[in-house]
C-alpha atoms as a PDB file:
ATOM      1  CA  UNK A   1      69.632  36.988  30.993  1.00  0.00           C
ATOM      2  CA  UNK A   2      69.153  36.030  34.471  1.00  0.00           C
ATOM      3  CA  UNK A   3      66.943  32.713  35.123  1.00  0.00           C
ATOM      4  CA  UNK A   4      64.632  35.109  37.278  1.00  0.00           C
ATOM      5  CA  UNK A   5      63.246  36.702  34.316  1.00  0.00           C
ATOM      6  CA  UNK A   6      61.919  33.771  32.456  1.00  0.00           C
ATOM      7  CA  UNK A   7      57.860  33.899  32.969  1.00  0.00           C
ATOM      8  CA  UNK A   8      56.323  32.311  35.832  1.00  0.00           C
ATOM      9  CA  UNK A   9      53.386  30.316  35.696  1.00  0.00           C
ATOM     10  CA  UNK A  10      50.483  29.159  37.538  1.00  0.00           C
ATOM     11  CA  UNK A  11      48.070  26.780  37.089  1.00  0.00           C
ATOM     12  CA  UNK A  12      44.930  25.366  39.459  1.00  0.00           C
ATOM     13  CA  UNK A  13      42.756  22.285  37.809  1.00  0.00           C
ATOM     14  CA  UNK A  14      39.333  21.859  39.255  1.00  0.00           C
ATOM     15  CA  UNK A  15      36.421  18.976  38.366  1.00  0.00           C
ATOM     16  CA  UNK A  16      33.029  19.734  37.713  1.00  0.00           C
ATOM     17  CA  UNK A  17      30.055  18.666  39.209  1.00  0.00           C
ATOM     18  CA  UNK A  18      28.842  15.161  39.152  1.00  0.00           C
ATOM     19  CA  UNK A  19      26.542  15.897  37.357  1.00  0.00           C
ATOM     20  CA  UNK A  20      28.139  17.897  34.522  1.00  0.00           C
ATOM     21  CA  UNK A  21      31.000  15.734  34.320  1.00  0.00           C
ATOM     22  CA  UNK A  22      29.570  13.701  31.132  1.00  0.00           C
ATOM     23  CA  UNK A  23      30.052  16.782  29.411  1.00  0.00           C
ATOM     24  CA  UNK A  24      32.839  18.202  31.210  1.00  0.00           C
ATOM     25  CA  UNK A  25      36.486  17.099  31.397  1.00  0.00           C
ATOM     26  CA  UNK A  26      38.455  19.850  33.888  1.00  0.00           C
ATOM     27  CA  UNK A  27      38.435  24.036  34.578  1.00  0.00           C
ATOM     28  CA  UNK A  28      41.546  25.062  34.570  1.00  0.00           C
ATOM     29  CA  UNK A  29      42.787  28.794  35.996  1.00  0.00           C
ATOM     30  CA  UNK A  30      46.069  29.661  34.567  1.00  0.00           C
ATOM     31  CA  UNK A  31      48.528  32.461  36.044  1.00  0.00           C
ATOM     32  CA  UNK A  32      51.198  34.112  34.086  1.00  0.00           C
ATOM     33  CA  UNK A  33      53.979  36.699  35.491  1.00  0.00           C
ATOM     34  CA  UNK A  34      56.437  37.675  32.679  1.00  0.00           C
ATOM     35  CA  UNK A  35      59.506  40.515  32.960  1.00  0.00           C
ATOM     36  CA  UNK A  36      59.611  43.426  30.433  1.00  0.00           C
ATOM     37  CA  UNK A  37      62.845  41.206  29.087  1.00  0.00           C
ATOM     38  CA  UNK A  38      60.437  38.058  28.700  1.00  0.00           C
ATOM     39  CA  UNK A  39      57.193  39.708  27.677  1.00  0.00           C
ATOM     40  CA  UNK A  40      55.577  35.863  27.195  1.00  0.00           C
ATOM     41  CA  UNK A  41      55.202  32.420  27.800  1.00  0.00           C
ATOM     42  CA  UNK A  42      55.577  30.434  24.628  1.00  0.00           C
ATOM     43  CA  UNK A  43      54.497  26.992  24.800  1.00  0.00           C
ATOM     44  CA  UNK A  44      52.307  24.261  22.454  1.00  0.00           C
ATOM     45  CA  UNK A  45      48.951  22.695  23.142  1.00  0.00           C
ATOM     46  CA  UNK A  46      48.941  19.083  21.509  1.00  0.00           C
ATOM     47  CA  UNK A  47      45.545  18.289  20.150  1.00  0.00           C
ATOM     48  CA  UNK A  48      42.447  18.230  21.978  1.00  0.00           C
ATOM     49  CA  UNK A  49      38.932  18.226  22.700  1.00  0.00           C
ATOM     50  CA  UNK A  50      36.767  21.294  22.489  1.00  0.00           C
ATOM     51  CA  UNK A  51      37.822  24.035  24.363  1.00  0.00           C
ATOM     52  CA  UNK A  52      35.978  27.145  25.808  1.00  0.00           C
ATOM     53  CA  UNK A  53      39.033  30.015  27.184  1.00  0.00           C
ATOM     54  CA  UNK A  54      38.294  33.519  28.750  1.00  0.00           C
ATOM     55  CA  UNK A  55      41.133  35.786  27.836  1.00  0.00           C
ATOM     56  CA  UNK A  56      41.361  39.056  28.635  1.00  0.00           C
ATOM     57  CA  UNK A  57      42.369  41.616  26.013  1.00  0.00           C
ATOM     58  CA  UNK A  58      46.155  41.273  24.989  1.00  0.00           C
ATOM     59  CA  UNK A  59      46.637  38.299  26.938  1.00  0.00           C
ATOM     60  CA  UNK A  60      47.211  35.812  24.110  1.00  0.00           C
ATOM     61  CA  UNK A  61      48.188  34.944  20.408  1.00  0.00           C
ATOM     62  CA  UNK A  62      47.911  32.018  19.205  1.00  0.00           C
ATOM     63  CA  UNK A  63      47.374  30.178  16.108  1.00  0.00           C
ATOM     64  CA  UNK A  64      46.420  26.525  15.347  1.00  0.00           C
ATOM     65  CA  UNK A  65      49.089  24.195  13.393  1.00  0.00           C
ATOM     66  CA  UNK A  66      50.242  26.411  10.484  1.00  0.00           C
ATOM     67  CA  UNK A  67      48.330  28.876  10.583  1.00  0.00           C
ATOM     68  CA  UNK A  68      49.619  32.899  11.497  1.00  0.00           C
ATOM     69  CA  UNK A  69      49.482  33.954  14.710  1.00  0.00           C
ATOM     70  CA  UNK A  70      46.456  36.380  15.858  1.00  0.00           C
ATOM     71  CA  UNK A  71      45.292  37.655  19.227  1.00  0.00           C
ATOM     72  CA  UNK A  72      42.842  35.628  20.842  1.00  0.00           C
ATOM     73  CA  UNK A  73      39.325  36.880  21.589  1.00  0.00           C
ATOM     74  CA  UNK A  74      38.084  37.529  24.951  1.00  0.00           C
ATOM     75  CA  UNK A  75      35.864  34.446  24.349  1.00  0.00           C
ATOM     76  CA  UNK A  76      37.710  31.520  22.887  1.00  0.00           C
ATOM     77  CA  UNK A  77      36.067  28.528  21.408  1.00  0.00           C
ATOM     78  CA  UNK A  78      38.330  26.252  20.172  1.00  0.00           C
ATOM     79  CA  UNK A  79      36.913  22.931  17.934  1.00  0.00           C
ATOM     80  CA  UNK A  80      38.810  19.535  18.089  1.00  0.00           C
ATOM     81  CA  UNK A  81      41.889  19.992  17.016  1.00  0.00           C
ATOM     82  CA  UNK A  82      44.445  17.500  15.131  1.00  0.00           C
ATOM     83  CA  UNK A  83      47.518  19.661  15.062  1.00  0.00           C
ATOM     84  CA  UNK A  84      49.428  21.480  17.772  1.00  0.00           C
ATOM     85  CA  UNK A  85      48.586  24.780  19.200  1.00  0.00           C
ATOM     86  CA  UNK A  86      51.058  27.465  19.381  1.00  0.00           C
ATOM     87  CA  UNK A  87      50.273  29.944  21.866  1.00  0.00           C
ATOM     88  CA  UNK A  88      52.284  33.339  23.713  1.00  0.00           C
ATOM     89  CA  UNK A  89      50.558  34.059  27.207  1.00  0.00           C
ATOM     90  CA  UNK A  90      51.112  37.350  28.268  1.00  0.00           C
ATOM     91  CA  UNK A  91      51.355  38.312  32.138  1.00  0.00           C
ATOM     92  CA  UNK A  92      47.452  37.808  33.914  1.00  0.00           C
ATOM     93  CA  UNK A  93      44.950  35.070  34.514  1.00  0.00           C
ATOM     94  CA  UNK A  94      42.831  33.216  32.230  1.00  0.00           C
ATOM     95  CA  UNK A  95      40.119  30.510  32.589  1.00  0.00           C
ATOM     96  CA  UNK A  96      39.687  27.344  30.353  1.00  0.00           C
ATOM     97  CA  UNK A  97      36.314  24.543  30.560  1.00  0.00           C
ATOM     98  CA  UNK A  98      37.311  21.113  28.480  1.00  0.00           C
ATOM     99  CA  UNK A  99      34.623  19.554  27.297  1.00  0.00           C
ATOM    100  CA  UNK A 100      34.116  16.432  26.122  1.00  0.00           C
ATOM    101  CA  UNK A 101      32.466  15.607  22.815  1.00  0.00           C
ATOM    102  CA  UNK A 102      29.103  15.088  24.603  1.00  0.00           C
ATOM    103  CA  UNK A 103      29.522  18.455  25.864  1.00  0.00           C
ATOM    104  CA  UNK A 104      29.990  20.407  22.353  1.00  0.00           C
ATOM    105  CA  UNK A 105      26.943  18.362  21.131  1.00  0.00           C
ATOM    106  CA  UNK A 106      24.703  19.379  24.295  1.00  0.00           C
ATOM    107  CA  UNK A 107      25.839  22.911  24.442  1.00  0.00           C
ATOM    108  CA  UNK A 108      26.198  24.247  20.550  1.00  0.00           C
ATOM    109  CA  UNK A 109      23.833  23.651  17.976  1.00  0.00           C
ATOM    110  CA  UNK A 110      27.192  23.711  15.432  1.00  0.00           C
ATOM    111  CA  UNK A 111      28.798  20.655  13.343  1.00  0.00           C
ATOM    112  CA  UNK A 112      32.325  20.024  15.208  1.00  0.00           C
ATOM    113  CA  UNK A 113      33.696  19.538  11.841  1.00  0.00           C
ATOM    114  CA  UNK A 114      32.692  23.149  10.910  1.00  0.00           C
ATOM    115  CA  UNK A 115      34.992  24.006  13.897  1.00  0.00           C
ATOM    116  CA  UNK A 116      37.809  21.369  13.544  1.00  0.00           C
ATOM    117  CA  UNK A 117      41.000  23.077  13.844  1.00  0.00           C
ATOM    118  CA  UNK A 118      39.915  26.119  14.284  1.00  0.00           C
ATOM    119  CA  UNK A 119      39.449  29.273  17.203  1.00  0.00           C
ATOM    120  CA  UNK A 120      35.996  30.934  16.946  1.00  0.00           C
ATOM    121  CA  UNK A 121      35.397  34.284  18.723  1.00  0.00           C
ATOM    122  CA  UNK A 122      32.625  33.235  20.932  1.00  0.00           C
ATOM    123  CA  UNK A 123      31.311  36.900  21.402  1.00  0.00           C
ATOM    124  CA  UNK A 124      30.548  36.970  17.705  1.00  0.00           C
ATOM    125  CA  UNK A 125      29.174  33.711  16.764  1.00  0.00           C
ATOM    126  CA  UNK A 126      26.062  33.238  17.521  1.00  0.00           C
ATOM    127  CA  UNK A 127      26.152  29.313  17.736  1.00  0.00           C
ATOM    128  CA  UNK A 128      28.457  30.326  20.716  1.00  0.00           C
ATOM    129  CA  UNK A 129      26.054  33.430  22.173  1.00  0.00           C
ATOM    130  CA  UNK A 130      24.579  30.910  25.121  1.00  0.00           C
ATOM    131  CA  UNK A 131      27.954  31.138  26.774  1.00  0.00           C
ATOM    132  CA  UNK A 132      28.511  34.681  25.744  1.00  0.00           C
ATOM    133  CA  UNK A 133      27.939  36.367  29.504  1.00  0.00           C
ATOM    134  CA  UNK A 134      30.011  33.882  31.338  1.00  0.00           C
ATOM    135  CA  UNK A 135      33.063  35.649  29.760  1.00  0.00           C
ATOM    136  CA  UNK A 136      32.278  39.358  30.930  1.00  0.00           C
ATOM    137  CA  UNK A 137      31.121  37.695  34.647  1.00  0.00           C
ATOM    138  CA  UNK A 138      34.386  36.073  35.256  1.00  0.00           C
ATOM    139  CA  UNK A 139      36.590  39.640  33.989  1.00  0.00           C
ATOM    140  CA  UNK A 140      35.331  41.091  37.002  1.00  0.00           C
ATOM    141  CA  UNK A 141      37.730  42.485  39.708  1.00  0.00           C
ATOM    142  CA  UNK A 142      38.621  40.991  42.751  1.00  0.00           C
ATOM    143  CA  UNK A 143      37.236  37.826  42.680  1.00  0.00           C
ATOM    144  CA  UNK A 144      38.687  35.133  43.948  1.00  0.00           C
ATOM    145  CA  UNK A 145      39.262  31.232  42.299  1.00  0.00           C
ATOM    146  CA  UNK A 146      36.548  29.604  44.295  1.00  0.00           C
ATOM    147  CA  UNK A 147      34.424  32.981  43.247  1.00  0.00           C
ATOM    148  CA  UNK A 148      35.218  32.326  39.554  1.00  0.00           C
ATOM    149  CA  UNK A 149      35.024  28.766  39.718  1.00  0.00           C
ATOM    150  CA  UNK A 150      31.318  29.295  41.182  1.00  0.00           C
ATOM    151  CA  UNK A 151      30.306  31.259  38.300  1.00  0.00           C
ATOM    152  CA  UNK A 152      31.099  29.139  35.720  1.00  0.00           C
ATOM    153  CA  UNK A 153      29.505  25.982  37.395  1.00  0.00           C
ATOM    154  CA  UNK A 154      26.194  27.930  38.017  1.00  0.00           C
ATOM    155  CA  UNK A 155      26.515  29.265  34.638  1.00  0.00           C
ATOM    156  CA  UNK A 156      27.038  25.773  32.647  1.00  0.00           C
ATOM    157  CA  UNK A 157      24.197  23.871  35.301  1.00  0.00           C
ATOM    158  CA  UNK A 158      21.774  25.907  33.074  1.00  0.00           C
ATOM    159  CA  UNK A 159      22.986  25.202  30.383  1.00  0.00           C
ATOM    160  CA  UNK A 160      23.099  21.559  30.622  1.00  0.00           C
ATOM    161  CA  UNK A 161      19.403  20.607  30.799  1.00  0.00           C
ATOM    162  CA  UNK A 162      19.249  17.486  29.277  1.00  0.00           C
ATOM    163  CA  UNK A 163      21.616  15.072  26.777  1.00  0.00           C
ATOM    164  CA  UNK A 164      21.789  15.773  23.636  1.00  0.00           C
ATOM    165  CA  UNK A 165      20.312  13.621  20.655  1.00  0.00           C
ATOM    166  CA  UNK A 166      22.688  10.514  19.862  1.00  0.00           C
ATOM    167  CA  UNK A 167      24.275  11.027  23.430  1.00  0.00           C
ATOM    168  CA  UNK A 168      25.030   6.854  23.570  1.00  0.00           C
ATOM    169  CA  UNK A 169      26.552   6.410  20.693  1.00  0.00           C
ATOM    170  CA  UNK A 170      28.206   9.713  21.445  1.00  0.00           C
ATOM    171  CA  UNK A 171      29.592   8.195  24.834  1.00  0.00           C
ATOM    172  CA  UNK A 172      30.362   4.836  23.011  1.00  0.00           C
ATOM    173  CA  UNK A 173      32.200   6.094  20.871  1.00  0.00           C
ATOM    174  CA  UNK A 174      34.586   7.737  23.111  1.00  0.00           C
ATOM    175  CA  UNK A 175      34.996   5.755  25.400  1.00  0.00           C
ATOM    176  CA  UNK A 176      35.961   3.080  23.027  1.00  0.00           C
ATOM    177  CA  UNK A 177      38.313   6.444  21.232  1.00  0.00           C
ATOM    178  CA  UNK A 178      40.192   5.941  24.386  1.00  0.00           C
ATOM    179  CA  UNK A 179      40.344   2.326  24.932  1.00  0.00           C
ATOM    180  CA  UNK A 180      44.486   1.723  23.577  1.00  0.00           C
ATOM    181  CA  UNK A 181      43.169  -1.774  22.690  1.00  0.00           C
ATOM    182  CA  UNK A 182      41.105  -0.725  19.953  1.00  0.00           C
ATOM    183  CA  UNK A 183      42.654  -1.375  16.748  1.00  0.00           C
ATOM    184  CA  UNK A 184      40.968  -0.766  13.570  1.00  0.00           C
ATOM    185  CA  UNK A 185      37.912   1.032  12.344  1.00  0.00           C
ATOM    186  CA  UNK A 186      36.025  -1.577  11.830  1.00  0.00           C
ATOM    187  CA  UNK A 187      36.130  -2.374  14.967  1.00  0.00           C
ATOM    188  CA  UNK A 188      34.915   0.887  16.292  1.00  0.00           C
ATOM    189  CA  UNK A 189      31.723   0.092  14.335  1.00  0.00           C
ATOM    190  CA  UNK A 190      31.173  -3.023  15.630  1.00  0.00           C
ATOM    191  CA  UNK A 191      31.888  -2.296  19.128  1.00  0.00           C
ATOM    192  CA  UNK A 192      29.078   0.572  18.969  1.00  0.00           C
ATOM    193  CA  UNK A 193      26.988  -1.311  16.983  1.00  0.00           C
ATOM    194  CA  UNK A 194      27.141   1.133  14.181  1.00  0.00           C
ATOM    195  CA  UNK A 195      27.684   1.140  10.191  1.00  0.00           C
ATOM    196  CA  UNK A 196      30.890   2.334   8.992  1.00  0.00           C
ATOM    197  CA  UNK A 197      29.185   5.158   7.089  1.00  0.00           C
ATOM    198  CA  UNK A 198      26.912   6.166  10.216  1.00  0.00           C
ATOM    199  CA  UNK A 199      29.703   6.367  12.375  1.00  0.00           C
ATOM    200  CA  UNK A 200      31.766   8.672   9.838  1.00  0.00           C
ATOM    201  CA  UNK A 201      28.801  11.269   9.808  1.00  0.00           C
ATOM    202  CA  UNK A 202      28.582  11.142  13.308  1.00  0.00           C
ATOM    203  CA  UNK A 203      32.534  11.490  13.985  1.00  0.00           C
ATOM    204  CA  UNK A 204      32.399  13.890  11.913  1.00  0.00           C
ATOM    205  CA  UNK A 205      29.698  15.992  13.434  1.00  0.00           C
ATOM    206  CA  UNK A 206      30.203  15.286  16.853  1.00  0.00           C
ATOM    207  CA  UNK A 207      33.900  14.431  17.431  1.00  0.00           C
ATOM    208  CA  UNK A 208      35.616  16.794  14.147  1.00  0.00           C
ATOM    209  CA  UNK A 209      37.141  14.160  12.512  1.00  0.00           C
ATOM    210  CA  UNK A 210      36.827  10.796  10.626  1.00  0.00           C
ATOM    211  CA  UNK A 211      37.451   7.919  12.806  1.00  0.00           C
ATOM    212  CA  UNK A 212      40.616   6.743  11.333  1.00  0.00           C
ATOM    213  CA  UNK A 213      42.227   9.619  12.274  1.00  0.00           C
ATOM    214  CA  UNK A 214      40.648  10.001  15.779  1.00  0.00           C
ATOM    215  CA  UNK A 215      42.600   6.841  16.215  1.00  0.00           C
ATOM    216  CA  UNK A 216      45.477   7.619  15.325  1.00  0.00           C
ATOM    217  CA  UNK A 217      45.369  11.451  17.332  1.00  0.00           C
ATOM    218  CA  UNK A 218      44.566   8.747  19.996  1.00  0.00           C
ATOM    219  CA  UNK A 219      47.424   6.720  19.699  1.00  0.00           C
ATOM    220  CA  UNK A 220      50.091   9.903  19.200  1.00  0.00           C
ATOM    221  CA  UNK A 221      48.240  11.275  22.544  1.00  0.00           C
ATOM    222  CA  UNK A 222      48.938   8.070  24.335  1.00  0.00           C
ATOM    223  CA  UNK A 223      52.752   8.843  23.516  1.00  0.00           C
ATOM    224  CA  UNK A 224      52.836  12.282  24.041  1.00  0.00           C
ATOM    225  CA  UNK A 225      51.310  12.206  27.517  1.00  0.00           C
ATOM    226  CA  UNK A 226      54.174   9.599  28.766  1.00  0.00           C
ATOM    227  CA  UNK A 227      56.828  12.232  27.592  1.00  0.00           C
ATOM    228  CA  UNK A 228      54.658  15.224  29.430  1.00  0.00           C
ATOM    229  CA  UNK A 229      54.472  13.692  32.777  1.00  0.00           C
ATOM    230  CA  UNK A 230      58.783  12.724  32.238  1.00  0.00           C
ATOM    231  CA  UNK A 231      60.255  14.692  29.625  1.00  0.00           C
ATOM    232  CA  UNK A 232      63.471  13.100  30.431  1.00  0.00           C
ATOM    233  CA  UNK A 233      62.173   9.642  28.876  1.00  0.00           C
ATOM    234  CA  UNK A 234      63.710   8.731  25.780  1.00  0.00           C
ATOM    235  CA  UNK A 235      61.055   8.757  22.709  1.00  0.00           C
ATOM    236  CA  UNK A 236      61.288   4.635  22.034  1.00  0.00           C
ATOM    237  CA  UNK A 237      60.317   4.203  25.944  1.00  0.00           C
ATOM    238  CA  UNK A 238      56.975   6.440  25.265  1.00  0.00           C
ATOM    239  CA  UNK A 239      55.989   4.275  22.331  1.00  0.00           C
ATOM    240  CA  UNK A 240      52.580   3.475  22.004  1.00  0.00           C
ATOM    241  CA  UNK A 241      51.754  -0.539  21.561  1.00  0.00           C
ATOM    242  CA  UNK A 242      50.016   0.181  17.805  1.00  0.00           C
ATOM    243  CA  UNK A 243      53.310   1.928  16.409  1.00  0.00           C
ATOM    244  CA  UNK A 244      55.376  -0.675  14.472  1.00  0.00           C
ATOM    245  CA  UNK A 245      58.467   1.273  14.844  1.00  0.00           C
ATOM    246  CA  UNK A 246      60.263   4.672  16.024  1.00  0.00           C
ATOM    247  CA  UNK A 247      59.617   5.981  12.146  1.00  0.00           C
ATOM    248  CA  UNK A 248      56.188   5.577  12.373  1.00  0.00           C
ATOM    249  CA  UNK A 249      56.013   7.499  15.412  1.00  0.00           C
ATOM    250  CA  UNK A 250      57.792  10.274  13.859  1.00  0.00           C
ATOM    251  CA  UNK A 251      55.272  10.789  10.940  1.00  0.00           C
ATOM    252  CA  UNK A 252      52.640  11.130  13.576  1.00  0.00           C
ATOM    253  CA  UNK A 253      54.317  13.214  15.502  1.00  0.00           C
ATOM    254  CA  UNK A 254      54.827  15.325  12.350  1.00  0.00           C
ATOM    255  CA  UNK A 255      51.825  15.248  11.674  1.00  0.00           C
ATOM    256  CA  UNK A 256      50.003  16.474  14.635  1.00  0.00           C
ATOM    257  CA  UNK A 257      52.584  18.715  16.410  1.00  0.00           C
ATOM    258  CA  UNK A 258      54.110  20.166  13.187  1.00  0.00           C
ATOM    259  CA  UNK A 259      57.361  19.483  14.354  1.00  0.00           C
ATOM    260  CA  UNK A 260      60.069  16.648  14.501  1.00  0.00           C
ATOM    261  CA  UNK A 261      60.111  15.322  17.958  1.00  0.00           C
ATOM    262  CA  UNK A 262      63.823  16.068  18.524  1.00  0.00           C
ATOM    263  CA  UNK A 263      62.693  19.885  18.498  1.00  0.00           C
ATOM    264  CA  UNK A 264      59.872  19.412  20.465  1.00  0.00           C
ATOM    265  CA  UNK A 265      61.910  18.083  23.417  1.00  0.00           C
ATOM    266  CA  UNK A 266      64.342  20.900  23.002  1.00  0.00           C
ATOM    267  CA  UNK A 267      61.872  23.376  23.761  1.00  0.00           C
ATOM    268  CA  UNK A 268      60.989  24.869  27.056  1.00  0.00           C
ATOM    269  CA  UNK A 269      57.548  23.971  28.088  1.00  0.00           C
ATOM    270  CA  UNK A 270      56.688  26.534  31.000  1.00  0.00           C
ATOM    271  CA  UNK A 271      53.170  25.615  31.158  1.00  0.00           C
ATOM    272  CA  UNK A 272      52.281  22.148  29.209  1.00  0.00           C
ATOM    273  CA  UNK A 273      54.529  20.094  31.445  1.00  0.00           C
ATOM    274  CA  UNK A 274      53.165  21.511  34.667  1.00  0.00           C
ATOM    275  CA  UNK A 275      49.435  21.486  33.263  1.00  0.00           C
ATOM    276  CA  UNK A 276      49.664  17.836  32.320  1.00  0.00           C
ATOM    277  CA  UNK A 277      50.909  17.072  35.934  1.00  0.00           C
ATOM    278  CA  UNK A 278      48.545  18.881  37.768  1.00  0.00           C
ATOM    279  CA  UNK A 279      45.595  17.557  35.598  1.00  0.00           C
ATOM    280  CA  UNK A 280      47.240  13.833  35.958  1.00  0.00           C
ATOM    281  CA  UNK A 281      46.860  14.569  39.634  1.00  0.00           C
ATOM    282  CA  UNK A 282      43.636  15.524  39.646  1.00  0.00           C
ATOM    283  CA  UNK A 283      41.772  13.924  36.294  1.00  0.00           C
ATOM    284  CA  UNK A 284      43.853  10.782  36.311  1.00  0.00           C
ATOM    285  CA  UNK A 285      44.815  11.732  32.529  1.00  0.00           C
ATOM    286  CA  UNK A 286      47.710  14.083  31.394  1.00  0.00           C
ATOM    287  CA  UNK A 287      46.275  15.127  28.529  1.00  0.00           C
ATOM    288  CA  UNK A 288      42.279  16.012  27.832  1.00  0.00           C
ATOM    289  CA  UNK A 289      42.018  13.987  24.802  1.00  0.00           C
ATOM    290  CA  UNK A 290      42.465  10.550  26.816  1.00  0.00           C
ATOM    291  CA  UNK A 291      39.824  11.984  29.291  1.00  0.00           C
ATOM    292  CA  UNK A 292      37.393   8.910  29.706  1.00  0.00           C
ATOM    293  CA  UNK A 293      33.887   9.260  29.580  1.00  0.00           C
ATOM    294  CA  UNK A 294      32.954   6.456  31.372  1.00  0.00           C
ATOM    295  CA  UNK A 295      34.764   7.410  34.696  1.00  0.00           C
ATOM    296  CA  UNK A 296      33.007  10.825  34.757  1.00  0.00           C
ATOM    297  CA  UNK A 297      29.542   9.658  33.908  1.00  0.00           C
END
């Protein structure tokens, strides 16, 4: 096999609006050539934030943690997820819009839990059917990135009319989510001036999951984005502060990518390591999860 034939990808990161950038973390355009040798790029999302993807028919499998591979609708709506995406990305284009918690609770009338860990076919769900025509505008010919990019920003400013109920304790709440001093639960409460029990239905609703494990997705994410922007670190120099030891690292990492971490680093990462530099670049974050609310808002 010659080295030319491996797939070659693409990707371009763009911020929203100030305005929509409570709700909004990046777009993201992403470019894939492959050779009839190489028919895909294989790679693994970590876990992340709500994700809306345009994918044109064919381009993409994927499946979430251990779940079976399937082709991906042409509208993708992706929940919070707490395992690693596996994903094969054919040769084209295909959009992506992050959004933040804030975002899923202004956009969908839908639980987050009801969607945790799990793709939804956007086109078919009508929780999802506000956001329905954005996918067939941006499948149109010739169209340029700034063209596409246009669309989707005129198409979400509609959308976006006013915050959703809870939206400070929905903001509190993640910012403090990605603050790597916070330690315990109880904390969490007090810092959002909450009840334990409020701010589990709320988590739950808003954000997927219970707060404990937020935190500890946090935590792994804090790791896992040193060893994306320099995968030639050594995994005890990526350590988060809050692991007690290299063991406890590997059970999260278990946990969340489905994989030991030795294997991880022995795979080829065509598109994760360049996406988490570019967005770095641009975002100031590697990875979407540690997006913080309080610099967009």
């Amino acid at each position: 096999m010659r080295i030319d034939d491996r797939p070659v990808a693409k990707l371009r990161f763009a911020l929203p609006a100030k305005r929509l950038q409570p709700y909004v973390t990046t777009y993201y355009r992403t470019e894939v050539t492959c050779s009839e040798s190489i028919p895909y790029a294989e790679d693994f999302l970590h876990p992340e934030w709500p994700n809306i993807r345009i994918l044109p028919a064919g381009i993409c499998d994927a499946a979430v943690g251990p779940k079976p591979m399937q082709e991906s609708p042409l509208l993708s709506v992706s929940g919070p997820t707490s395992y690693a995406t596996r994903f094969h990305h054919r040769s084209g284009r295909s959009w992506g819009v992050g959004l933040l918690p804030l975002g899923w609770a202004a956009l969908f009338d839908a639980n987050a839990g009801d969607y945790a860990d799990l793709t939804a076919d956007g086109s078919e769900d009508p929780a999802f059917a506000s956001i329905a025509p954005l996918a067939r505008a941006i499948t149109q010919e010739g169209l340029s990135f700034e063209d596409e990019l246009a669309l989707i920003e005129e198409h979400l400013e509609q959308l976006f009319d006013a915050p959703p109920k809870r939206a400070t304790a929905i903001n509190a709440i993640n910012a403090a989510l990605v603050d790597p001093e916070l330690t315990s639960v109880g904390e969490l409460a007090e810092r959002v001036d909450m009840s334990i029990r409020s701010l589990e239905r709320l988590c739950k609703r808003t954000f997927g999951f219970s707060p404990k494990l937020l935190m500890r997705r946090q935590r792994f994410l804090r790791s896992l984005s040193q060893f994306m922007l320099d995968p030639t670190m050594k995994w005890l120099n990526t350590l988060d502060c809050q692991y007690h030891d290299q063991a406890h690292f590997v059970r999260d990492f278990k946990r969340f990518m489905c994989m030991s971490p030795s294997t991880y680093s022995k795979l080829g990462k065509p598109l994760l390591v360049a996406a988490a530099r570019a967005r770095m670049e641009i975002a100031g974050e590697a990875v979407q999860g540690l997006h913080d609310p309080d610099k967009s808002s």
